[in-house]
N, C-alpha and C. Protein backbone atom coordinates (compact mmCIF):
# COMPACT_ATOMS: atom_id res chain seq x y z
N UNK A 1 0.82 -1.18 0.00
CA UNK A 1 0.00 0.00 0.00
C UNK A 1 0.87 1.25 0.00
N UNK A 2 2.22 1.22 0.48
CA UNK A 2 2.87 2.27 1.14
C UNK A 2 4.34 1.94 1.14
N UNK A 3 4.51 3.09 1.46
CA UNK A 3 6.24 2.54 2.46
C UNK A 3 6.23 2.63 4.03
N UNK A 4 7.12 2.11 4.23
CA UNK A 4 6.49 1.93 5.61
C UNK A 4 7.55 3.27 6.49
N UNK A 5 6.39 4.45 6.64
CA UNK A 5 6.95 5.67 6.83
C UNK A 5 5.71 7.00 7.13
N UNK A 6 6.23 7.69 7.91
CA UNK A 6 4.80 8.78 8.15
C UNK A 6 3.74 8.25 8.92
N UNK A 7 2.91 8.69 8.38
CA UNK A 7 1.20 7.97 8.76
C UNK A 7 1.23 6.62 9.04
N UNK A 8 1.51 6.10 7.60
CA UNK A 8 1.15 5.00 7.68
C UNK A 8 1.97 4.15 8.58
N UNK A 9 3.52 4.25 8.98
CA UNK A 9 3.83 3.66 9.96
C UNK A 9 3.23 3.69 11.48
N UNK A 10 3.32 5.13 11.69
CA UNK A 10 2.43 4.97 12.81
C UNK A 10 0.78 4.34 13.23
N UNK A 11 0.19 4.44 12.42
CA UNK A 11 -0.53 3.41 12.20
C UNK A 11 -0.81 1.98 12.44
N UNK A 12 0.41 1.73 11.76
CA UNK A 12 0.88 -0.16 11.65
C UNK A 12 1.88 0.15 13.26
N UNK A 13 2.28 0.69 13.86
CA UNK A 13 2.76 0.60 15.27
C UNK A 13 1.79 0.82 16.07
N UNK A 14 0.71 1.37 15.66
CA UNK A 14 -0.25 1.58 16.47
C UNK A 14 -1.21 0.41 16.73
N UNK A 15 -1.58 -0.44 15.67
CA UNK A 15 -1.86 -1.25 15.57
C UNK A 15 -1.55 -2.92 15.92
N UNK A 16 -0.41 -2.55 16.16
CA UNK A 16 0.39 -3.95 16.63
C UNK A 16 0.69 -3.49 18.17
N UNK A 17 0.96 -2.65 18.83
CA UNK A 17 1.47 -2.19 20.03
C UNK A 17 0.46 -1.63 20.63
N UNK A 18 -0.43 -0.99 20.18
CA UNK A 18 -1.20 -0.43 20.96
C UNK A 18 -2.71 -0.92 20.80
N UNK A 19 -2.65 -2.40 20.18
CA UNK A 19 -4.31 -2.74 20.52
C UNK A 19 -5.28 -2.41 19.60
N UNK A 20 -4.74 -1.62 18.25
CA UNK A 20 -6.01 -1.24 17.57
C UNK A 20 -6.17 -2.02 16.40
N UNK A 21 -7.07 -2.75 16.66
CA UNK A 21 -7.46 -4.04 15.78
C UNK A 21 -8.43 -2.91 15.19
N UNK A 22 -9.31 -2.37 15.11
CA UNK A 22 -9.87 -1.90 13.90
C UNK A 22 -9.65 -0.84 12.92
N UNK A 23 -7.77 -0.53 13.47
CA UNK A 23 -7.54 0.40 12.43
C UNK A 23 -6.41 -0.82 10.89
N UNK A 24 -6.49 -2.01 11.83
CA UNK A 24 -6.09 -2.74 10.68
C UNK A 24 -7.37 -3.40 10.09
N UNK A 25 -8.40 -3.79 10.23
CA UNK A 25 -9.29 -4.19 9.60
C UNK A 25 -9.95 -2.88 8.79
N UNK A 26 -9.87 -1.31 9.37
CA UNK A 26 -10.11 -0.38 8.22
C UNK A 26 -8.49 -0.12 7.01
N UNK A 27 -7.49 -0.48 7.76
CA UNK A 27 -6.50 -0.59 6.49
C UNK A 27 -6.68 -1.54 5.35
N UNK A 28 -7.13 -2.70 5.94
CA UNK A 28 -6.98 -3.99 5.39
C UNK A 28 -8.30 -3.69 4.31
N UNK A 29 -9.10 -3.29 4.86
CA UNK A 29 -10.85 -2.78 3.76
C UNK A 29 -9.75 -1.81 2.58
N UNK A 30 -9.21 -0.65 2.95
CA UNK A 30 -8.88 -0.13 1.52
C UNK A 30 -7.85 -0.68 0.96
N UNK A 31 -6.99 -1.35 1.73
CA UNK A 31 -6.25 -2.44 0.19
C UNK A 31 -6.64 -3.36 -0.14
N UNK A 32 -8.01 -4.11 0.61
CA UNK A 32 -8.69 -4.80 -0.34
C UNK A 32 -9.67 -4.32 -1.51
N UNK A 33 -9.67 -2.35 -1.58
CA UNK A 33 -10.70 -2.05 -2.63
C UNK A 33 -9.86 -1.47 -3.60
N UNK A 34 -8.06 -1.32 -3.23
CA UNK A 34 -6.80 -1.12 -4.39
C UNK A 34 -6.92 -2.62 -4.84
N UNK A 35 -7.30 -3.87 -4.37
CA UNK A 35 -7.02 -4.93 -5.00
C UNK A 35 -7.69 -5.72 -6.31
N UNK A 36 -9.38 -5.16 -5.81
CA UNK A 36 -10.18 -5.30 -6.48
C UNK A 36 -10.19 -7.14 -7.06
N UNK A 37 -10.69 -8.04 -6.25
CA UNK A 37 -10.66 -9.22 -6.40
C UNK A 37 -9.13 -9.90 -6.83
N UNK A 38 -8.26 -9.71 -6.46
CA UNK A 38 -7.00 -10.70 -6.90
C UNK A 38 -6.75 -11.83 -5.65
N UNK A 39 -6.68 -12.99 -6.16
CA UNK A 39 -6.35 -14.00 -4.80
C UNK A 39 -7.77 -14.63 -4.77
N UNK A 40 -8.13 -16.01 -4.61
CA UNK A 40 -8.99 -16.49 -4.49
C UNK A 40 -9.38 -16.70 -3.11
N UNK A 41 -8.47 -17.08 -2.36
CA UNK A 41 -8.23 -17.53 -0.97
C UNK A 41 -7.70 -16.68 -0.15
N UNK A 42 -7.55 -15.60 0.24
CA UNK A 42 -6.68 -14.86 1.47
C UNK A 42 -6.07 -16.05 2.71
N UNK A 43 -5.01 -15.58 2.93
CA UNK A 43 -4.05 -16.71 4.17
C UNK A 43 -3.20 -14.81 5.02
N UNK A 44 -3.43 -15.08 6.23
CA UNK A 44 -2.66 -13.85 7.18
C UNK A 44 -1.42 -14.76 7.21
N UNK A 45 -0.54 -14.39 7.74
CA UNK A 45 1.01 -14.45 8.10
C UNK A 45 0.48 -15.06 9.36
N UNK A 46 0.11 -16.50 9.71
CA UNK A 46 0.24 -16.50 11.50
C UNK A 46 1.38 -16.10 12.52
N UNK A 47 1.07 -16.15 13.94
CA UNK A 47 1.97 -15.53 15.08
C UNK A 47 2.40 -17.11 15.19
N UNK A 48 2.72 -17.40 15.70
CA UNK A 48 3.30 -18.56 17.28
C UNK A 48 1.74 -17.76 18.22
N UNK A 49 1.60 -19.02 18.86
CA UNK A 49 0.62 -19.32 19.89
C UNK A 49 1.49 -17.88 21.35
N UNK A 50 2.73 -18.28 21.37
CA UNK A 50 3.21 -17.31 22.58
C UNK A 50 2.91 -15.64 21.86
N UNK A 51 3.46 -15.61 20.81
CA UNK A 51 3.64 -14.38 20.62
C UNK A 51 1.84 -13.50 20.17
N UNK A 52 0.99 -14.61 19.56
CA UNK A 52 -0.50 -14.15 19.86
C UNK A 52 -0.82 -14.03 21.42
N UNK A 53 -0.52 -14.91 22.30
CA UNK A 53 -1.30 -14.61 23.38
C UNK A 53 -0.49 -13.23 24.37
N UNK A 54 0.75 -12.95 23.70
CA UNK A 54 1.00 -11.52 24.38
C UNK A 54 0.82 -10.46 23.60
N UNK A 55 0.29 -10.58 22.19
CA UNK A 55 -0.41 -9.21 21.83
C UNK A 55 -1.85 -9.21 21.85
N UNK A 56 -2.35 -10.28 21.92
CA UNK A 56 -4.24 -10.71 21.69
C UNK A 56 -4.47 -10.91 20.94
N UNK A 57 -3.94 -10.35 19.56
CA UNK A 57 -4.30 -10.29 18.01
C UNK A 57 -3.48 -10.87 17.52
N UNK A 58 -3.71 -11.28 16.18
CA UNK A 58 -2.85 -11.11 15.07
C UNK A 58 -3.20 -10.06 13.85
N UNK A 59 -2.56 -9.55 13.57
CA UNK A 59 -2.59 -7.85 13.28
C UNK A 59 -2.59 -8.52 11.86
N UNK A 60 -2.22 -9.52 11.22
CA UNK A 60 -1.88 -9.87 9.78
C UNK A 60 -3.87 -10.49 9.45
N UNK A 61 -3.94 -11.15 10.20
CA UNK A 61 -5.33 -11.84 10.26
C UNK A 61 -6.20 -10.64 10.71
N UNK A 62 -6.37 -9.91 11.46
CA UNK A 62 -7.25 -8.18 11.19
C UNK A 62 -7.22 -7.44 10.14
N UNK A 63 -6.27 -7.75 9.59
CA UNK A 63 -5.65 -6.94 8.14
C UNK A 63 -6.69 -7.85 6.87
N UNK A 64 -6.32 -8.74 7.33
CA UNK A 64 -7.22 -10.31 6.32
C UNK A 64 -8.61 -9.81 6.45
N UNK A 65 -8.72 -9.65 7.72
CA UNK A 65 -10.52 -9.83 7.76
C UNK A 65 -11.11 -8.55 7.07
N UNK A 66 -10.49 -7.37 7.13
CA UNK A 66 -10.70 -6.30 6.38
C UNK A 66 -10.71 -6.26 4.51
N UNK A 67 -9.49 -6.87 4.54
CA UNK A 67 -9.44 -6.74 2.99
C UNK A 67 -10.44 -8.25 2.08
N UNK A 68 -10.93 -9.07 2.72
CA UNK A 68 -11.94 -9.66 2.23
C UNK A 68 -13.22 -9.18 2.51
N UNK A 69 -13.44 -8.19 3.53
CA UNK A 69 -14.67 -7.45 3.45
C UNK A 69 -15.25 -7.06 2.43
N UNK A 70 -14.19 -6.42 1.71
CA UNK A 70 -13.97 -5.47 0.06
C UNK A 70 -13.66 -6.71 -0.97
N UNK A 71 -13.39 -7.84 -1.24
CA UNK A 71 -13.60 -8.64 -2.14
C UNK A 71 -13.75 -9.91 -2.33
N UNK A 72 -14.22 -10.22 -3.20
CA UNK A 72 -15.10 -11.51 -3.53
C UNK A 72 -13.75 -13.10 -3.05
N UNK A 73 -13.54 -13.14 -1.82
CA UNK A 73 -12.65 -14.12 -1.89
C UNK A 73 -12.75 -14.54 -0.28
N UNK A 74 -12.24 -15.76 -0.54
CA UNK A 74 -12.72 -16.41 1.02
C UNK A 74 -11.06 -16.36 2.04
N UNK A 75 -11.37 -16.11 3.48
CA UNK A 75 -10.55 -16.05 4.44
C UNK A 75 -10.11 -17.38 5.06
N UNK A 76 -8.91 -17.95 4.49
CA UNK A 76 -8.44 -19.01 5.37
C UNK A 76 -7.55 -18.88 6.14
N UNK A 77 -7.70 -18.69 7.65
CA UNK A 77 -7.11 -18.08 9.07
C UNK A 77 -6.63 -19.54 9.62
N UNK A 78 -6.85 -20.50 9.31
CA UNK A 78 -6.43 -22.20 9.66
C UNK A 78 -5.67 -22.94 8.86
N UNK A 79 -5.10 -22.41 8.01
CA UNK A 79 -4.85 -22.89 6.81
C UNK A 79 -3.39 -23.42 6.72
N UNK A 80 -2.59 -21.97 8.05
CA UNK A 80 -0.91 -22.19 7.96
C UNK A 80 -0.46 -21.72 9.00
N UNK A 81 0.18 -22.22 9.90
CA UNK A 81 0.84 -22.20 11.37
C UNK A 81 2.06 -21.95 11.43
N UNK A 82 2.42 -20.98 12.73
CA UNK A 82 4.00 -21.09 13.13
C UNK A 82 4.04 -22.05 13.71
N UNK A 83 5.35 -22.76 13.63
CA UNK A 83 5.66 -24.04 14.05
C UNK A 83 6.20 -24.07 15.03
N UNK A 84 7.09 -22.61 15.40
CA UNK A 84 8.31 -22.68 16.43
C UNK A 84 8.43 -21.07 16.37
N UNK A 85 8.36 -21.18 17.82
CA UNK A 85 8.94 -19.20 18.08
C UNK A 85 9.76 -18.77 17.82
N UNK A 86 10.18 -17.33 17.57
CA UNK A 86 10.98 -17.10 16.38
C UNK A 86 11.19 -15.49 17.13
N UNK A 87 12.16 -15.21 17.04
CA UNK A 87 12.67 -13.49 17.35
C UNK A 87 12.07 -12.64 16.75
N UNK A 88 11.41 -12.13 17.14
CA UNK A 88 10.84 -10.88 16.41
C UNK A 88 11.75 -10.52 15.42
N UNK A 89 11.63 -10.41 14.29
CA UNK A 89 12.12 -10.01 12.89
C UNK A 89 12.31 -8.74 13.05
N UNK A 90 12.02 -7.49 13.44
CA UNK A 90 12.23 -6.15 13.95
C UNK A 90 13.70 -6.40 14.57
N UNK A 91 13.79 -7.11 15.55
CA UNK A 91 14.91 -7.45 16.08
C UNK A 91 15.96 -7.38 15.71
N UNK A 92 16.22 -8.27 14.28
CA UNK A 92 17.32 -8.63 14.15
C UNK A 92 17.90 -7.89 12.69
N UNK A 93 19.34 -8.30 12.45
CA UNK A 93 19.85 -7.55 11.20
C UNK A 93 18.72 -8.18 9.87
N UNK A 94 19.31 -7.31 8.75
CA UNK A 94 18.37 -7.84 7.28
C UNK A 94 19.34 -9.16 6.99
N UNK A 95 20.28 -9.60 7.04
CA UNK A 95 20.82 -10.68 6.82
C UNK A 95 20.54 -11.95 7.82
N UNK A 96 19.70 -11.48 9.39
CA UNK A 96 19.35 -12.38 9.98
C UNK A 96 18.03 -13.27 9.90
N UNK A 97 17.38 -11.94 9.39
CA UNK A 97 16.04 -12.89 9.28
C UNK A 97 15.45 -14.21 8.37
N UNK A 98 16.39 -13.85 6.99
CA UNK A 98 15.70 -15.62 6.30
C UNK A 98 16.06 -16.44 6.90
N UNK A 99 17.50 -16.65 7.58
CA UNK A 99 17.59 -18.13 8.60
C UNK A 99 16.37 -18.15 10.11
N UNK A 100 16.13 -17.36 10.51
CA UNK A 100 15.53 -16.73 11.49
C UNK A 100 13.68 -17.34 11.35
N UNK A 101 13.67 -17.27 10.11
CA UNK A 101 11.52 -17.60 10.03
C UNK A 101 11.86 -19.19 9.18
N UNK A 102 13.02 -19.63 8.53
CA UNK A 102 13.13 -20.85 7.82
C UNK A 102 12.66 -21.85 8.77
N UNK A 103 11.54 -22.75 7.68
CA UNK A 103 11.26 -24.22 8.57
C UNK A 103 9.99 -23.37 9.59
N UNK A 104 9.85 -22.18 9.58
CA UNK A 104 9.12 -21.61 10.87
C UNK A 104 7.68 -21.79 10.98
N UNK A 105 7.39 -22.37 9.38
CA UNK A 105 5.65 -22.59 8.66
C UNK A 105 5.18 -23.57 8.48
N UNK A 106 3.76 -23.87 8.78
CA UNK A 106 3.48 -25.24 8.02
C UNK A 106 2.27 -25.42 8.03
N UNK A 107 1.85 -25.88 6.59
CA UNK A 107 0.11 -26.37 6.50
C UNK A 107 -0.53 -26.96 7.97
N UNK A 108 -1.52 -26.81 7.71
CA UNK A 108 -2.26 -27.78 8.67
C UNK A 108 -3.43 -28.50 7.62
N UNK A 109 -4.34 -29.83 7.86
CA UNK A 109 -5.38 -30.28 7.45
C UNK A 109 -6.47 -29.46 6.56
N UNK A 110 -6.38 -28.46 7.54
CA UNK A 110 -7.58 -27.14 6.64
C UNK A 110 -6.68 -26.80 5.11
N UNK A 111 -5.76 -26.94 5.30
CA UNK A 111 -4.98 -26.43 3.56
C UNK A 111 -5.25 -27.21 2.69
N UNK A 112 -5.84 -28.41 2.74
CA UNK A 112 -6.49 -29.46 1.80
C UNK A 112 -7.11 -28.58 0.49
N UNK A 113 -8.22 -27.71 1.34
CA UNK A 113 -8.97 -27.06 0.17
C UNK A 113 -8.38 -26.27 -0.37
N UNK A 114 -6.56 -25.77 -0.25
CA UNK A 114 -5.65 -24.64 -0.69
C UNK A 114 -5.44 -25.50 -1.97
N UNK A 115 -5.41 -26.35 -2.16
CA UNK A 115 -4.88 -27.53 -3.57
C UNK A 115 -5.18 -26.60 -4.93
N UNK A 116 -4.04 -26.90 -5.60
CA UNK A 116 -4.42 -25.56 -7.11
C UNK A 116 -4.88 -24.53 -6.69
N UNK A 117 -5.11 -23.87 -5.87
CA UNK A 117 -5.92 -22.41 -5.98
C UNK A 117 -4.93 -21.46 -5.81
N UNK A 118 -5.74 -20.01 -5.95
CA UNK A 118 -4.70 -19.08 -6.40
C UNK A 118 -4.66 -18.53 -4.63
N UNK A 119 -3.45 -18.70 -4.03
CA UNK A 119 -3.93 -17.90 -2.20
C UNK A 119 -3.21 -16.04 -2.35
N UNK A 120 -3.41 -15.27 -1.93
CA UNK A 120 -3.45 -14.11 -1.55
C UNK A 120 -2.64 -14.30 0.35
N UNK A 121 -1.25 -14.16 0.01
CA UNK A 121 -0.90 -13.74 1.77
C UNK A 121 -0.88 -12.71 2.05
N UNK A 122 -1.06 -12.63 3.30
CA UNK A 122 -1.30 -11.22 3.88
C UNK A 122 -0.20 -11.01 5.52
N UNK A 123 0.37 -9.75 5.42
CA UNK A 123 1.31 -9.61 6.40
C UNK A 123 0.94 -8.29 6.42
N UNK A 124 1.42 -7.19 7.51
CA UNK A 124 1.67 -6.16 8.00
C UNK A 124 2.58 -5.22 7.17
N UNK A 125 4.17 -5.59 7.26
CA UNK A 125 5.06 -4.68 6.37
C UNK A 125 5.72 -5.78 6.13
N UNK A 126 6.26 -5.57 4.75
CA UNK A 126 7.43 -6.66 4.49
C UNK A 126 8.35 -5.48 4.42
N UNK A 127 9.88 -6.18 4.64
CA UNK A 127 11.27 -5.73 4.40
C UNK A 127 12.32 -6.72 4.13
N UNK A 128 12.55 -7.36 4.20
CA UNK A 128 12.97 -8.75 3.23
C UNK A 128 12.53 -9.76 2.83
N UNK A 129 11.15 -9.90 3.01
CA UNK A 129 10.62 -10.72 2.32
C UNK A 129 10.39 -12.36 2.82
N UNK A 130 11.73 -12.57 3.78
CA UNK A 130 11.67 -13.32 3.99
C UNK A 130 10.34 -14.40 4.64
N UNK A 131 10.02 -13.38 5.71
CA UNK A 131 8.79 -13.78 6.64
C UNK A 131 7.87 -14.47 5.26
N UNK A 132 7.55 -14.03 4.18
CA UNK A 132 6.42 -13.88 3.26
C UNK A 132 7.20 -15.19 2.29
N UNK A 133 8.69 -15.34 2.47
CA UNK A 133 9.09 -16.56 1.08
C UNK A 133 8.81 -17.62 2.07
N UNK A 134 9.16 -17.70 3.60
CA UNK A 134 8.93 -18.96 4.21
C UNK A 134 7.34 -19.78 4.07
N UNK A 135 6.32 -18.62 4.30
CA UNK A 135 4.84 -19.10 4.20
C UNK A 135 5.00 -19.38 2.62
N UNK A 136 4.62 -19.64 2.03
CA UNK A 136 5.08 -19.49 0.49
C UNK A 136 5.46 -20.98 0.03
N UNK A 137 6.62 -20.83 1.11
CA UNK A 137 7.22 -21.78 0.47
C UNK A 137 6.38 -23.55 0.64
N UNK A 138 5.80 -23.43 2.04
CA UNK A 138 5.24 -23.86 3.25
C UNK A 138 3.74 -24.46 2.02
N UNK A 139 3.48 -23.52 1.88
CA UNK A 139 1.64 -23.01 0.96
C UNK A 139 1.84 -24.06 -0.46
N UNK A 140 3.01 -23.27 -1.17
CA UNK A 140 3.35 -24.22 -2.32
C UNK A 140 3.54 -26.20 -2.38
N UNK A 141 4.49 -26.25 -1.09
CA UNK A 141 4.31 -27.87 -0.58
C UNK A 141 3.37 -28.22 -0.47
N UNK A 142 2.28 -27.39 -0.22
CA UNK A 142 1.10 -28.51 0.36
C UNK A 142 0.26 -28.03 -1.23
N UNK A 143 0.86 -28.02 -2.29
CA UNK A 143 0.09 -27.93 -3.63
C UNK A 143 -0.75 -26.60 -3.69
N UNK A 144 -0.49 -25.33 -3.29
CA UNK A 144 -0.87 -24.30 -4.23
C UNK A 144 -0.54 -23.94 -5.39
N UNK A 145 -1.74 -23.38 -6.01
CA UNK A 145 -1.27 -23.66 -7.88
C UNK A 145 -0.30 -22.16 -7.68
N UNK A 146 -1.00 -20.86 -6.69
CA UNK A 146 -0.17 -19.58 -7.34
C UNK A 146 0.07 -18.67 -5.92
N UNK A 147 0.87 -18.44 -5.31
CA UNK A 147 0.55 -17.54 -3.96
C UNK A 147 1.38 -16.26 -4.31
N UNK A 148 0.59 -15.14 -4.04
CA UNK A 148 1.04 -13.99 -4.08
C UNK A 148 1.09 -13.56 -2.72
N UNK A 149 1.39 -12.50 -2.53
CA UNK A 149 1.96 -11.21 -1.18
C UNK A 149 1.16 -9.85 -1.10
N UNK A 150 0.83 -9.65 -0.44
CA UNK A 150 0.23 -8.01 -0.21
C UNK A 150 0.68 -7.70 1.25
N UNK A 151 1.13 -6.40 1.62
CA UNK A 151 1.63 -6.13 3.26
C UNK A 151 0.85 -4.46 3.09
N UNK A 152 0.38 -3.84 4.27
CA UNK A 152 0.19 -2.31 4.33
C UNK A 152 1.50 -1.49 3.82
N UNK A 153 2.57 -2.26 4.12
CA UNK A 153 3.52 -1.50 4.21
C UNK A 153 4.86 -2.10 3.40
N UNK A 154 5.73 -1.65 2.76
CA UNK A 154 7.22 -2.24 2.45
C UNK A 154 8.54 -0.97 3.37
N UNK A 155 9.05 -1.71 3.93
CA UNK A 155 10.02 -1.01 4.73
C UNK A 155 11.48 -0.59 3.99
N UNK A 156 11.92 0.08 3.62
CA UNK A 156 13.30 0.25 2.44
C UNK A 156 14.19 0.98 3.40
């Protein structure tokens, strides 16, 4: 949608740190009406079980529920799991993070119905990408025909 800078960062910090789940489900509504139906399936970026139960949310899956509000495509929130806790990616250098989320993803049973279809992931900000090639990679094993990326934000 952006770079991740100004407004819109504060925003996406506001949103992850400070609890406001419905300013990502109103972000997530207007880049789902820049998207205008692409993605058959929407998939959020899941947390780890620890790192959801110390923010409440998952800010990637608020983001989801918004931008399928605005188009014709179904929300699969069960679809793909963190496997293993993982350092906050903020954390660490840009050369740390692809070893850092690798191995970190994985289908579950519900991805059955992901088979050939086109999925739509959804994350917060990307900045290397990595977080977004691991699910991906994860999505594709279990037989997706096409997975694309959308984030509020790209960080440069």
């Amino acid at each position: 949608m952006g770079p991740h800078c100004g407004s819109l960062r504060t925003a996406i910090l506001n949103l992850k740190f400070r609890n406001r789940r419905h300013a990502a489900f109103a972000l997530g509504s207007i880049l789902g009406h820049k998207l205008a139906g692409r993605g058959e399936i929407v998939v959020p970026v899941p947390l780890h079980p620890r790192r959801l139960a110390e923010r409440g949310f998952n800010q990637a899956e608020a983001i989801a529920r918004g931008l399928v509000a605005t188009m014709d495509a179904r929300l699969a929130v069960d679809a793909l799991v963190r496997t293993r806790h993982t350092k906050a990616q903020r954390s660490l250098s840009l050369a740390a993070r692809g070893p850092n989320v690798l191995a970190a993803f994985a289908v579950t049973p519900a991805a059955e119905s992901l088979r050939e279809a086109r999925v739509l992931l959804v994350d917060d900000v990307v900045t290397t990408g990595a977080t977004i090639a691991a699910c991906a990679q994860a999505l594709r094993q279990a037989g997706v025909a096409e997975v694309r990326a959308v984030a509020l934000a790209l960080k440069v």
